[in-house]
C-alpha atoms as a PDB file:
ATOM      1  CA  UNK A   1     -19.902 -21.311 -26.671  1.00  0.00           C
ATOM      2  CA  UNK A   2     -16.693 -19.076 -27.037  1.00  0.00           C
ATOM      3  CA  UNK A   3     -13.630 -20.595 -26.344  1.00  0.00           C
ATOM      4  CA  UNK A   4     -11.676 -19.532 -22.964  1.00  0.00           C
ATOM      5  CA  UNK A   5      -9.459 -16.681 -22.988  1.00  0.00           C
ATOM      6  CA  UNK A   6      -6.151 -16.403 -21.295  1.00  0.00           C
ATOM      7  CA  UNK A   7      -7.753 -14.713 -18.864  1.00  0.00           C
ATOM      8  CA  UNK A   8     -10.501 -17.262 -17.773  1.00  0.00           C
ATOM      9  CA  UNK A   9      -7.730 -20.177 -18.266  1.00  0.00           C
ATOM     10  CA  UNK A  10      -5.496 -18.080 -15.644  1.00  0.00           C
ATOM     11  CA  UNK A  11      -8.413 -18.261 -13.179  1.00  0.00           C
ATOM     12  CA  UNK A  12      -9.264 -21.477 -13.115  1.00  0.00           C
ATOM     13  CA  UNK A  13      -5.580 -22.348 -12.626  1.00  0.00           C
ATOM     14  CA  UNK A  14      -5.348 -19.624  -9.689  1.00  0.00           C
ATOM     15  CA  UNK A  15      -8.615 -20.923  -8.630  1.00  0.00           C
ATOM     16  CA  UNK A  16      -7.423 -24.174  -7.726  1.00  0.00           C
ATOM     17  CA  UNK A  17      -7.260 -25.447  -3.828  1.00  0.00           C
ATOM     18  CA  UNK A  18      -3.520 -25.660  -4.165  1.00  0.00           C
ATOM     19  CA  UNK A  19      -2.880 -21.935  -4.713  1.00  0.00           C
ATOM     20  CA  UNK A  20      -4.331 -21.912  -0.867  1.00  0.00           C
ATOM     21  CA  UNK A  21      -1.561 -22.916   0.219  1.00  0.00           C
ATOM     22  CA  UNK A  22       1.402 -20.140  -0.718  1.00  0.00           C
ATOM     23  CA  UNK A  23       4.263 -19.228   1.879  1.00  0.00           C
ATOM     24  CA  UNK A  24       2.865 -16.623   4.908  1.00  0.00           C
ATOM     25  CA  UNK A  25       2.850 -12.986   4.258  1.00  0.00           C
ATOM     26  CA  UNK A  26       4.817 -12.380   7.079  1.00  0.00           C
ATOM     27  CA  UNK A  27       7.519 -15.387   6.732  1.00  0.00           C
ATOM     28  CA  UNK A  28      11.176 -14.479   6.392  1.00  0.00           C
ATOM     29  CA  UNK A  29      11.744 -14.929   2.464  1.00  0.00           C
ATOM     30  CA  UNK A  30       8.406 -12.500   1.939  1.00  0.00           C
ATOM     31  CA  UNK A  31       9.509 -10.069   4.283  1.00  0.00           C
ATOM     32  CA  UNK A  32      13.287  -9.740   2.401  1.00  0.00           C
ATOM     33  CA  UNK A  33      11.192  -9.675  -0.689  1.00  0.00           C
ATOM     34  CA  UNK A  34       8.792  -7.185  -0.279  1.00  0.00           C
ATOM     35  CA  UNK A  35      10.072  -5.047   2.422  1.00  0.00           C
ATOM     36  CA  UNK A  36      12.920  -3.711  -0.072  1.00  0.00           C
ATOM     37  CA  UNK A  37      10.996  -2.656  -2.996  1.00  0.00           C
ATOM     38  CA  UNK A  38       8.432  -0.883  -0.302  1.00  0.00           C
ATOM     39  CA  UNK A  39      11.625   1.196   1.011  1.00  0.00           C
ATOM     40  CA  UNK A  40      11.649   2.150  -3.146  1.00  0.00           C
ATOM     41  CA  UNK A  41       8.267   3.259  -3.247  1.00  0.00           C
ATOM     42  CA  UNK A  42       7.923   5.291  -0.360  1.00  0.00           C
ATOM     43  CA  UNK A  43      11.612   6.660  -1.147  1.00  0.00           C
ATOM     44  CA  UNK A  44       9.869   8.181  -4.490  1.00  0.00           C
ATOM     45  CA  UNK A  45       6.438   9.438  -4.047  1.00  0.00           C
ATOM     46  CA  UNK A  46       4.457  11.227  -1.101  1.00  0.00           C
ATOM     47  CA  UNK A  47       2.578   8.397   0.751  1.00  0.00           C
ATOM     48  CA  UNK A  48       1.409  10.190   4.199  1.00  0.00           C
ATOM     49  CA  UNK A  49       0.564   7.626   7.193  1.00  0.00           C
ATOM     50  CA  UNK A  50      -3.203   8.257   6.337  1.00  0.00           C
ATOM     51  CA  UNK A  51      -2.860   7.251   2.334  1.00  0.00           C
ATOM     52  CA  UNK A  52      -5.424   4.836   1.604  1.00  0.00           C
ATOM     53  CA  UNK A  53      -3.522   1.955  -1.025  1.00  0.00           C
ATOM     54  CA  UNK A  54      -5.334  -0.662  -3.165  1.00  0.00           C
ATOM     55  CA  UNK A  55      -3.522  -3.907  -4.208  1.00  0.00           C
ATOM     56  CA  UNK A  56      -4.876  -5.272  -7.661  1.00  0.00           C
ATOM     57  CA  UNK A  57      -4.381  -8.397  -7.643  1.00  0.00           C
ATOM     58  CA  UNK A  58      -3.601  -8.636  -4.231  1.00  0.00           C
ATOM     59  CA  UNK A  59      -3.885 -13.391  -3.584  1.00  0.00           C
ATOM     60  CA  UNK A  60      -2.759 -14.031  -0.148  1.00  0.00           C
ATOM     61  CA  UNK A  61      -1.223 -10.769   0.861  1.00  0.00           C
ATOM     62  CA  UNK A  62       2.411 -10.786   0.107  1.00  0.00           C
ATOM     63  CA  UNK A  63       2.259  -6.798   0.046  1.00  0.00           C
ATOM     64  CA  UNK A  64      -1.085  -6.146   1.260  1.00  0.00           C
ATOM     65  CA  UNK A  65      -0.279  -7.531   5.252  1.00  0.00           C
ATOM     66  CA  UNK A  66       2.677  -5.301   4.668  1.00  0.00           C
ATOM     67  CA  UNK A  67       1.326  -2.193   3.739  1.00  0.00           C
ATOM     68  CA  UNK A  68      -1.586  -2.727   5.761  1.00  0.00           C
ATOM     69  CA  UNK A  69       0.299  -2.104   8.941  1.00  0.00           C
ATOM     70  CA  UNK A  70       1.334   1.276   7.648  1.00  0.00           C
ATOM     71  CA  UNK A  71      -1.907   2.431   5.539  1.00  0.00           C
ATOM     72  CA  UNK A  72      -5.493   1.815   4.936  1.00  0.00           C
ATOM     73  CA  UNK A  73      -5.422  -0.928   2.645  1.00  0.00           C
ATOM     74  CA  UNK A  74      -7.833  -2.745   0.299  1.00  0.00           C
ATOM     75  CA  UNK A  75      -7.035  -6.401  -1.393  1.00  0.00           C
ATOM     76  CA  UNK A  76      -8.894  -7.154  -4.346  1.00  0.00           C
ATOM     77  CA  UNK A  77      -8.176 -10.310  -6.250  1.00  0.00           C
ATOM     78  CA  UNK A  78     -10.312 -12.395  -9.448  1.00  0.00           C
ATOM     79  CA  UNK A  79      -9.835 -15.575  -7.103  1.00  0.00           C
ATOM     80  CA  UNK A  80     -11.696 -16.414  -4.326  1.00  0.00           C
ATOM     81  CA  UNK A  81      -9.392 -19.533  -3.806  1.00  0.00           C
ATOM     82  CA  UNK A  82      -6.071 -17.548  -3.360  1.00  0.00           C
ATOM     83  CA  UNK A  83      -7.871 -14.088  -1.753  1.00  0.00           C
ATOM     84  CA  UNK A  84      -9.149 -15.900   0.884  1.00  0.00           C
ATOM     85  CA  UNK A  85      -5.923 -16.499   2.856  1.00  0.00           C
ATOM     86  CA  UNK A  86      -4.972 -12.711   2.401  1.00  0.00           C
ATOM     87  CA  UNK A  87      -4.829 -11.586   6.049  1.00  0.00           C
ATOM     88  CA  UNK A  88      -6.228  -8.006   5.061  1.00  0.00           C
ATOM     89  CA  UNK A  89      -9.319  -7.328   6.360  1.00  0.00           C
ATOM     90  CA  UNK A  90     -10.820  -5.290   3.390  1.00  0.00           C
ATOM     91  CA  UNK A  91     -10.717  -7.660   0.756  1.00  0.00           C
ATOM     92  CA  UNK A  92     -12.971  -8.417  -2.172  1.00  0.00           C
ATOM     93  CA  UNK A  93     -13.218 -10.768  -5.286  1.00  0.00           C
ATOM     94  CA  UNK A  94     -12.471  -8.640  -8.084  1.00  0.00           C
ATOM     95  CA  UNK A  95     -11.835  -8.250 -11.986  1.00  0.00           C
ATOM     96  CA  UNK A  96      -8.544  -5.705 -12.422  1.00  0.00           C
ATOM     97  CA  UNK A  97     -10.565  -4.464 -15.764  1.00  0.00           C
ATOM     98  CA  UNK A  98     -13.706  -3.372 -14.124  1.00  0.00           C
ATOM     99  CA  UNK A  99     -12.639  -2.082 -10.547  1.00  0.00           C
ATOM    100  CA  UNK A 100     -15.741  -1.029  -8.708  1.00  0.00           C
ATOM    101  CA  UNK A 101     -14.661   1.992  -7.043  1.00  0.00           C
ATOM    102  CA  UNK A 102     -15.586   5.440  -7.878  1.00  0.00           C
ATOM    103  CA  UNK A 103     -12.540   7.713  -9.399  1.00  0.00           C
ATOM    104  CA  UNK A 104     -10.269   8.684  -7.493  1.00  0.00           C
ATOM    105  CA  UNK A 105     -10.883   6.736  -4.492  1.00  0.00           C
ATOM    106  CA  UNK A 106      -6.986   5.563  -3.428  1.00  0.00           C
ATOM    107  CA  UNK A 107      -4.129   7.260  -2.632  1.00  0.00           C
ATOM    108  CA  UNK A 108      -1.555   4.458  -4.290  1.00  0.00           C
ATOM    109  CA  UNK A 109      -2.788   1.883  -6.668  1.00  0.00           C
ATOM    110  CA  UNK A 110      -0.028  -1.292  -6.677  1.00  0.00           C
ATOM    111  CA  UNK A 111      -0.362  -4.432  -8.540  1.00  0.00           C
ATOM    112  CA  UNK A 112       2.376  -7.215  -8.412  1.00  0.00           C
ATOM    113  CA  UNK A 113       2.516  -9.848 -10.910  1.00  0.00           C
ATOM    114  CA  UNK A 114      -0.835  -9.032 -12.129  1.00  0.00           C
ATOM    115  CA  UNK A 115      -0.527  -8.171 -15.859  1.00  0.00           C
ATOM    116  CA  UNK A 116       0.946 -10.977 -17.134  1.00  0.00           C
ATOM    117  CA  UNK A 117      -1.894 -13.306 -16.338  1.00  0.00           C
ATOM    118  CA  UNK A 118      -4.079 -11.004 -17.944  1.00  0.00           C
ATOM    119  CA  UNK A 119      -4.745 -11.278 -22.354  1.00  0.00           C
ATOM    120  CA  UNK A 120      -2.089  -8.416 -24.165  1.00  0.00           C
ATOM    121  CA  UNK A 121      -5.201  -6.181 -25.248  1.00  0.00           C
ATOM    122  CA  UNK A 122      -6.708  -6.184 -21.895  1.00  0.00           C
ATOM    123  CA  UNK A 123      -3.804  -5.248 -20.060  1.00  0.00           C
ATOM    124  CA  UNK A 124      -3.966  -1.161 -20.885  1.00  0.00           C
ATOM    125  CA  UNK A 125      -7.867  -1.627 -19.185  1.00  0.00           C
ATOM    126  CA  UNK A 126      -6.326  -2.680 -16.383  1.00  0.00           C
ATOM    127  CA  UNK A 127      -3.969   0.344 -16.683  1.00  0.00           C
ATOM    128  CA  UNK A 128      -6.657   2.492 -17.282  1.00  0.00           C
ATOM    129  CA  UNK A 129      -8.785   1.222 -14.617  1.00  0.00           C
ATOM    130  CA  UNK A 130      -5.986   1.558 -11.898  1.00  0.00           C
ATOM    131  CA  UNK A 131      -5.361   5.277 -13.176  1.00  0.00           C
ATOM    132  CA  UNK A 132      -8.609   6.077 -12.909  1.00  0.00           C
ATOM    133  CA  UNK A 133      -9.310   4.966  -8.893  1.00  0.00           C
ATOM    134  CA  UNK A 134      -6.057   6.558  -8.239  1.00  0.00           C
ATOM    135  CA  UNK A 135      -5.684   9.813  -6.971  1.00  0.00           C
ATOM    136  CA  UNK A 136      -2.083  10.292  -7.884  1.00  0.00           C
ATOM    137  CA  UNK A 137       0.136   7.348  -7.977  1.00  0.00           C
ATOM    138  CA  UNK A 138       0.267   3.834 -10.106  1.00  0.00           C
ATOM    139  CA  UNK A 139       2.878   1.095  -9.175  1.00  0.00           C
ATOM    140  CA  UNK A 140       3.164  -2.167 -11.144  1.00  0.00           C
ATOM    141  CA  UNK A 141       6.106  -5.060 -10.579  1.00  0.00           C
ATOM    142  CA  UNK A 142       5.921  -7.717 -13.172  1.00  0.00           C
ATOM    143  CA  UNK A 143       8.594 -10.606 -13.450  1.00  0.00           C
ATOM    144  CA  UNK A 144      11.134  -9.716 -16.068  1.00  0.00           C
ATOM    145  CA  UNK A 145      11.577 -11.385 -19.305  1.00  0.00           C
ATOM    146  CA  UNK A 146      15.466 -10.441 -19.560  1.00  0.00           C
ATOM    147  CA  UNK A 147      16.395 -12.311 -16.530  1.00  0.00           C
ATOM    148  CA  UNK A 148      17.454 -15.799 -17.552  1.00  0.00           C
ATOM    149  CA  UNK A 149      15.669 -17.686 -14.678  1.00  0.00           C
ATOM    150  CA  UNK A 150      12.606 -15.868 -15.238  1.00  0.00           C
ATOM    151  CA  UNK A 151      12.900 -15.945 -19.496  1.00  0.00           C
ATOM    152  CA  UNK A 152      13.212 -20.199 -18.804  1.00  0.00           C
ATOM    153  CA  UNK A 153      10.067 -20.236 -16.582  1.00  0.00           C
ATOM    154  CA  UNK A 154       8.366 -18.297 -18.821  1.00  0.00           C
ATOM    155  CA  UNK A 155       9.247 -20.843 -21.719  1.00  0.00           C
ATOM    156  CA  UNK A 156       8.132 -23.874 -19.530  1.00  0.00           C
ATOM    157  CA  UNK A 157       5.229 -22.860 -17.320  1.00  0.00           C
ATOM    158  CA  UNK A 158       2.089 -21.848 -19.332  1.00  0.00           C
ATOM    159  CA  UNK A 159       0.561 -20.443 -16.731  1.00  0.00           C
ATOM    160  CA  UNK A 160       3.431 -18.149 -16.735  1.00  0.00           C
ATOM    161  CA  UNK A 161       3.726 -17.291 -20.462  1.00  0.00           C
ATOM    162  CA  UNK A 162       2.475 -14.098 -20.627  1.00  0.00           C
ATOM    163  CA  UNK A 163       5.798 -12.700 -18.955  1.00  0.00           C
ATOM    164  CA  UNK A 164       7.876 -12.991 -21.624  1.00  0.00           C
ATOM    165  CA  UNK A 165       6.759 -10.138 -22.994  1.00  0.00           C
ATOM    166  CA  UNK A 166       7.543  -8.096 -19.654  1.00  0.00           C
ATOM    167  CA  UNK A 167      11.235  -6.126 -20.741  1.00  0.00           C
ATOM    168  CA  UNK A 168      11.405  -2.658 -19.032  1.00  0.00           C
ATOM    169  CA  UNK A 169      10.623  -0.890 -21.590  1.00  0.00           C
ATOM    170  CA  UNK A 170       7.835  -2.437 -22.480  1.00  0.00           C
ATOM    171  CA  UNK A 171       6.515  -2.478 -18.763  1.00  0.00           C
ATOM    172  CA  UNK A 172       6.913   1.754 -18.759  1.00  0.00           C
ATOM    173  CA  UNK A 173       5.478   2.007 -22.296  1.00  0.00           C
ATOM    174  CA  UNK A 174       2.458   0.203 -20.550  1.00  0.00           C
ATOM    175  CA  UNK A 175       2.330   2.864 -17.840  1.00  0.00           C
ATOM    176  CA  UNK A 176       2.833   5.365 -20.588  1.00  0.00           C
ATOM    177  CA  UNK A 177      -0.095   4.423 -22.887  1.00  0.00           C
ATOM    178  CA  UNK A 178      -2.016   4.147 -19.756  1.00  0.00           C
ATOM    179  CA  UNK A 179      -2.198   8.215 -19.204  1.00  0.00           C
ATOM    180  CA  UNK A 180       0.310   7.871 -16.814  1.00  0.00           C
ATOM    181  CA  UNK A 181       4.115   9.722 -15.877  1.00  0.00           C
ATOM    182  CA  UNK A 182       6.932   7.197 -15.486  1.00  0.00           C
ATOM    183  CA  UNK A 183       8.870   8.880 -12.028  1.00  0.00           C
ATOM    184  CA  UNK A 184      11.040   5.561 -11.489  1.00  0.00           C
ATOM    185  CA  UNK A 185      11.547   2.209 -13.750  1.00  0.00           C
ATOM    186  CA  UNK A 186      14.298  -0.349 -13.020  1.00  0.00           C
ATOM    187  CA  UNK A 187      14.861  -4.010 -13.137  1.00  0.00           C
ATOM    188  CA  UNK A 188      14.853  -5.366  -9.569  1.00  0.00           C
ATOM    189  CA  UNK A 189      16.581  -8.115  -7.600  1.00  0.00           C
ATOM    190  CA  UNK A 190      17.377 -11.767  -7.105  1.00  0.00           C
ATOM    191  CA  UNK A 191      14.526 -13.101  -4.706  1.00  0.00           C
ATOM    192  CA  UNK A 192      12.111 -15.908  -6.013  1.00  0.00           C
ATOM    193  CA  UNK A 193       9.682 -16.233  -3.837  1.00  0.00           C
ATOM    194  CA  UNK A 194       7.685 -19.158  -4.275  1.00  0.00           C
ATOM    195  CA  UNK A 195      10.509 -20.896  -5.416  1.00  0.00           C
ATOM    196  CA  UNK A 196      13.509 -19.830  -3.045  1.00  0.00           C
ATOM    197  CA  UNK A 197      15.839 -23.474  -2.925  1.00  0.00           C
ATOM    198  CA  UNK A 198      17.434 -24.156   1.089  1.00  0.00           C
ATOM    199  CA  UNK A 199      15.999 -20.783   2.160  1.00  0.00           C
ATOM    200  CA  UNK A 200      17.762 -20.901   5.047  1.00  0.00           C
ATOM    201  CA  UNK A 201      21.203 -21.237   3.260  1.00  0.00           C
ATOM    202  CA  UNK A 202      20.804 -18.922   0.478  1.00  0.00           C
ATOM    203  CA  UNK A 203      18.159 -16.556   1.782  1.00  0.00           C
ATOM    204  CA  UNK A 204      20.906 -14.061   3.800  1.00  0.00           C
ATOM    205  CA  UNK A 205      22.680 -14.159   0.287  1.00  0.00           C
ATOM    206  CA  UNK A 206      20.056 -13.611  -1.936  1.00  0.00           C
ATOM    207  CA  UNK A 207      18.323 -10.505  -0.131  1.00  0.00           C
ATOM    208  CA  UNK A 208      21.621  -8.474  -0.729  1.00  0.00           C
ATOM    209  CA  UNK A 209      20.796  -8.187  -4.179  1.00  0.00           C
ATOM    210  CA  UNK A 210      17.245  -7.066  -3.318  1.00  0.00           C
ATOM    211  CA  UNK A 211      18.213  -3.570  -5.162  1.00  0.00           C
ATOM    212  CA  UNK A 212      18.154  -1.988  -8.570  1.00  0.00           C
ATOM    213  CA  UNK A 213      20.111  -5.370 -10.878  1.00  0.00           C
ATOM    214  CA  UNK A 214      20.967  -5.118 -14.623  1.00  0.00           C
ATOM    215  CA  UNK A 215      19.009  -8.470 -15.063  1.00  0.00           C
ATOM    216  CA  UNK A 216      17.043  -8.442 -11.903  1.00  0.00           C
ATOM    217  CA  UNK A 217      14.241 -10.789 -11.258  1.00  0.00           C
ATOM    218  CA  UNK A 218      11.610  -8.330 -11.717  1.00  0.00           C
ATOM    219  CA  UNK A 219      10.111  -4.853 -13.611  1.00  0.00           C
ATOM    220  CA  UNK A 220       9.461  -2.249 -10.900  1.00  0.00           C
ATOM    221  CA  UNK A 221       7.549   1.207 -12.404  1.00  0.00           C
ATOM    222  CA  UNK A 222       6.293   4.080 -10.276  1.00  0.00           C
ATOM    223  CA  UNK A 223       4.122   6.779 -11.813  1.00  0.00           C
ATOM    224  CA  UNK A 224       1.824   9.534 -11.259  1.00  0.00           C
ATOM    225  CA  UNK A 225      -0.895  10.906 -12.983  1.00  0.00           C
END
């Protein structure tokens, strides 16, 4: 028998009942978080009201519930565990390298903190994949490996390894190998948010610096085909 990949290790860690169990989509420290880097988006690419947007890798909905109540949105995730919580209601278990949708089928393909559960060589299929279902646009945030707190999690957690290989330019030359245009890449705010410390004291601080940071917390890259 072959030994696990990356990949399969990452699910069975995502697939556990604790995962269940993240903050609400729609709670205040997911709203500052997500909200923001939605304003980016839609700031740099044509999304009309009737845009139909896929989340890749969607778990319990951080930006799916979100962009659900302004487009037609599908969740797919490769946990059942996690996806189940996801308040969208077209949602599917899913593997980001094999996405069973015909070409061109979504107007904005997003994935947030996808890639870096996913093994180095199959992270251009998921590029590729992503491309191909989308009609015109690609977005992909991934935690960056230049911000300390990030770097030092990366180090410790395992499970979160695979993100210290997530600089900017590495995230764009990603997009880039993928077939893709780069339109916007920058590193991205200060918000943690599974790990925010006395939200309620340091969350009105911390969602000022949900901008463009020179060591933000994460990669943000927009692109078109």
């Amino acid at each position: 028998m072959p030994s696990p990949t990356f990949t399969d290790r990452q699910k069975k860690y995502w697939d556990k009942k604790k995962h269940s169990k993240r903050k609400s989509p729609d709670s205040p420290v997911i709203r500052s978080y997500v909200q923001p880097k939605i304003d980016l988006i839609i700031n740099k690419i044509d999304l009309p009201d009737d845009s139909k947007v896929m989340d890749v890798g969607a778990g319990n909905g951080y930006f799916s519930y979100w962009f659900d109540k302004r487009w037609d949105t599908t969740a797919i995730d490769y946990s059942e565990v996690i996806l189940e919580n996801n308040p969208v209601e077209k949602k599917m278990v899913m593997d980001a390298r094999n996405l069973e949708f015909p070409d061109n089928s979504f107007d904005l393909v997003f994935c947030h903190a996808v890639l870096h559960h996913i093994d180095k060589p199959d992270r251009i299929k998921v590029i590729n994949e992503m491309r191909r279902v989308s009609k015109k646009y690609v977005v992909m945030i991934e935690p960056n490996c230049f911000n300390p707190l990030m770097y030092a999690f990366g180090l410790l957690k395992k499970e979160e390894r695979g993100l210290l290989d997530f600089s900017i330019s590495y995230s764009a030359q990603l997009i880039h190998d993928g077939g893709l245009r780069v339109i916007e890449s920058a590193s991205w705010g200060a918000l943690t948010p599974n790990r925010m410390p006395l939200t309620r004291l340091l969350l009105p601080i911390f969602a000022k610096f949900e901008r463009k940071l020179l060591f933000g917390v994460n990669n943000i890259v927009i692109a078109e085909k």
